[in-house]
C-alpha atoms as a PDB file:
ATOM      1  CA  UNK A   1     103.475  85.041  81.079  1.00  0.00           C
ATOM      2  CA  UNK A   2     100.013  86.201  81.669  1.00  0.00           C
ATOM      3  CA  UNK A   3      97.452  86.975  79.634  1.00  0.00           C
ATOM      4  CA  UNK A   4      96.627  90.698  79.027  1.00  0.00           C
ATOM      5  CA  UNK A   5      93.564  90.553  80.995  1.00  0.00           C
ATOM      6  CA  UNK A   6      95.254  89.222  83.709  1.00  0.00           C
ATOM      7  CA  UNK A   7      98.396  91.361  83.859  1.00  0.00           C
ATOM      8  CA  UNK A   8      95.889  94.330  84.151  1.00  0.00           C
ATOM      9  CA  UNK A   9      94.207  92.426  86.719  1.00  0.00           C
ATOM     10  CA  UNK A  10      97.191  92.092  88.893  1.00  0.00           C
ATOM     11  CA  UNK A  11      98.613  95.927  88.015  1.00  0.00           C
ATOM     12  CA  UNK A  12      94.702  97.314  89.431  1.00  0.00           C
ATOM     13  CA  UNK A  13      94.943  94.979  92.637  1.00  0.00           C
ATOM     14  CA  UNK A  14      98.383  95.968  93.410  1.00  0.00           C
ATOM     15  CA  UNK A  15      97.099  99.748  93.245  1.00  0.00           C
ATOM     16  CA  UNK A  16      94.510  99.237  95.091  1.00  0.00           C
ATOM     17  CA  UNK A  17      96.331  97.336  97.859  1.00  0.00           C
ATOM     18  CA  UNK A  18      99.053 100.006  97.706  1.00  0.00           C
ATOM     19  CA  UNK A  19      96.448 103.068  98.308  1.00  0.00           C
ATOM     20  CA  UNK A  20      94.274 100.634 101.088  1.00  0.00           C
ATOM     21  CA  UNK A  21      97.613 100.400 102.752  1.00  0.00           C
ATOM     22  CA  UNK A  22      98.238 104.058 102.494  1.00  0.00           C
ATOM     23  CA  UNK A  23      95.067 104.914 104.139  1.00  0.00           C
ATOM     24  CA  UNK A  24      95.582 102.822 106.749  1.00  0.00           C
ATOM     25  CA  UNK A  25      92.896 100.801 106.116  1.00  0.00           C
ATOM     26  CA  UNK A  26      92.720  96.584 106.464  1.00  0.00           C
ATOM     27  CA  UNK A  27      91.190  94.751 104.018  1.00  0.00           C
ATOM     28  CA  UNK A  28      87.653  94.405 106.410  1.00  0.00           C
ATOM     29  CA  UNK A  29      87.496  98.029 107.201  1.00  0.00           C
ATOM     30  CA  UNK A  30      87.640  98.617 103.431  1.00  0.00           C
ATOM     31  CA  UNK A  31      85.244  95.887 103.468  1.00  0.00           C
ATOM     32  CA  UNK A  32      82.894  97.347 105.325  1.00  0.00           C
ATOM     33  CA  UNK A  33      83.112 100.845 103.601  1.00  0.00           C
ATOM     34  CA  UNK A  34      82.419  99.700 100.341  1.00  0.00           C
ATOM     35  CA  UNK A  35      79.830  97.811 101.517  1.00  0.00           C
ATOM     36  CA  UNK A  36      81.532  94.230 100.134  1.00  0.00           C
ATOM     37  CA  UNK A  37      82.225  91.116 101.363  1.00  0.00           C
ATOM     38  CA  UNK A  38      85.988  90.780 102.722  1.00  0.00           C
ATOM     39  CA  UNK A  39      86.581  87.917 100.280  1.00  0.00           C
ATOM     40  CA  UNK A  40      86.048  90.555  97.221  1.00  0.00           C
ATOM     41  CA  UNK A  41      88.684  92.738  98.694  1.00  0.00           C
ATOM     42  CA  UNK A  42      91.026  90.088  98.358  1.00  0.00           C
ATOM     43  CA  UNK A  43      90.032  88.686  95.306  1.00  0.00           C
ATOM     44  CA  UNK A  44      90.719  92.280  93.833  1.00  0.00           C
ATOM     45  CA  UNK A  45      93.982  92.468  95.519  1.00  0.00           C
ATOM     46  CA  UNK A  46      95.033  89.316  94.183  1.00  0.00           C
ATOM     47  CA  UNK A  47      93.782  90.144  90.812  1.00  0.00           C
ATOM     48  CA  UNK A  48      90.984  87.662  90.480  1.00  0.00           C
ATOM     49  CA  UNK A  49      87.637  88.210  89.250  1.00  0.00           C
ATOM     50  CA  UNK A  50      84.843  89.801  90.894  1.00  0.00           C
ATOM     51  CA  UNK A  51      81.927  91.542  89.116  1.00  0.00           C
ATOM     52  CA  UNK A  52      82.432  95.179  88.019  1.00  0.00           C
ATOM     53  CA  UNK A  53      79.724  97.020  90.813  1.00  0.00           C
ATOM     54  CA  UNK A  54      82.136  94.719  93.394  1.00  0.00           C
ATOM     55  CA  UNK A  55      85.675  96.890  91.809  1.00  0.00           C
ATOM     56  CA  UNK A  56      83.802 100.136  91.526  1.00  0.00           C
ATOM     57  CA  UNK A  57      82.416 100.093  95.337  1.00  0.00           C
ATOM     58  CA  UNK A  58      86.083  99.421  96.089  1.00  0.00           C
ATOM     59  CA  UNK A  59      87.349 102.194  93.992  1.00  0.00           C
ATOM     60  CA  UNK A  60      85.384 104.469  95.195  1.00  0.00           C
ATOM     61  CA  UNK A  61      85.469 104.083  98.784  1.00  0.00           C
ATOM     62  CA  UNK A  62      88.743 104.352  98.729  1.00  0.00           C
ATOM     63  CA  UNK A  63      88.715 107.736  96.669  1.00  0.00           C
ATOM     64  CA  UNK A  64      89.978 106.434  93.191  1.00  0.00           C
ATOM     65  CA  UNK A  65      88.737 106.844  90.416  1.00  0.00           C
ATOM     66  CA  UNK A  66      89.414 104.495  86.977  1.00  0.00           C
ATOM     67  CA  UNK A  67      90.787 105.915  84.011  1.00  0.00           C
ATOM     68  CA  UNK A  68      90.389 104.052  80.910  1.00  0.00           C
ATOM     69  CA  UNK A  69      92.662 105.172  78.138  1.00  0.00           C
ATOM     70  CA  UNK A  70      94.612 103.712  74.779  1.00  0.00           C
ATOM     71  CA  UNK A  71      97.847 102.112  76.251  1.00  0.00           C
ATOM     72  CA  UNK A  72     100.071  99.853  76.212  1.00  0.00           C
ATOM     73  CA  UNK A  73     100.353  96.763  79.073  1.00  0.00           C
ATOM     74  CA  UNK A  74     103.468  96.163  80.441  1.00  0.00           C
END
């Protein structure tokens, strides 16, 4: 089993693959909308690291927003 950092990880990607997918949207259009390189869009997917202005220009060009709250990781 994972660490907690990287279960989190994974759960975000997923999301975010799950709402690109939605839209439509491959991972170089999203790319190119967030203004990222089409490596960090997989990297996120995949839950590996990328700095944080890398996730939030992803986020946010895709109309999410994070929400950061006491929980528990599953």
């Amino acid at each position: 089993m994972g660490s907690h950092v990287d279960i989190a990880a994974q759960q975000l990607g997923r999301r975010i693959r799950e709402e690109r997918r939605r839209q439509s949207l491959d991972q170089r259009t999203l790319a190119l909308v967030a203004n990222v390189a089409v490596r960090s869009v997989h990297r996120v997917e995949h839950g590996q690291p990328v700095r944080l202005d890398v996730l939030l220009r992803i986020v946010l060009a895709l109309g999410l927003t994070l929400d950061i709250r006491r929980g528990e990781i599953r």
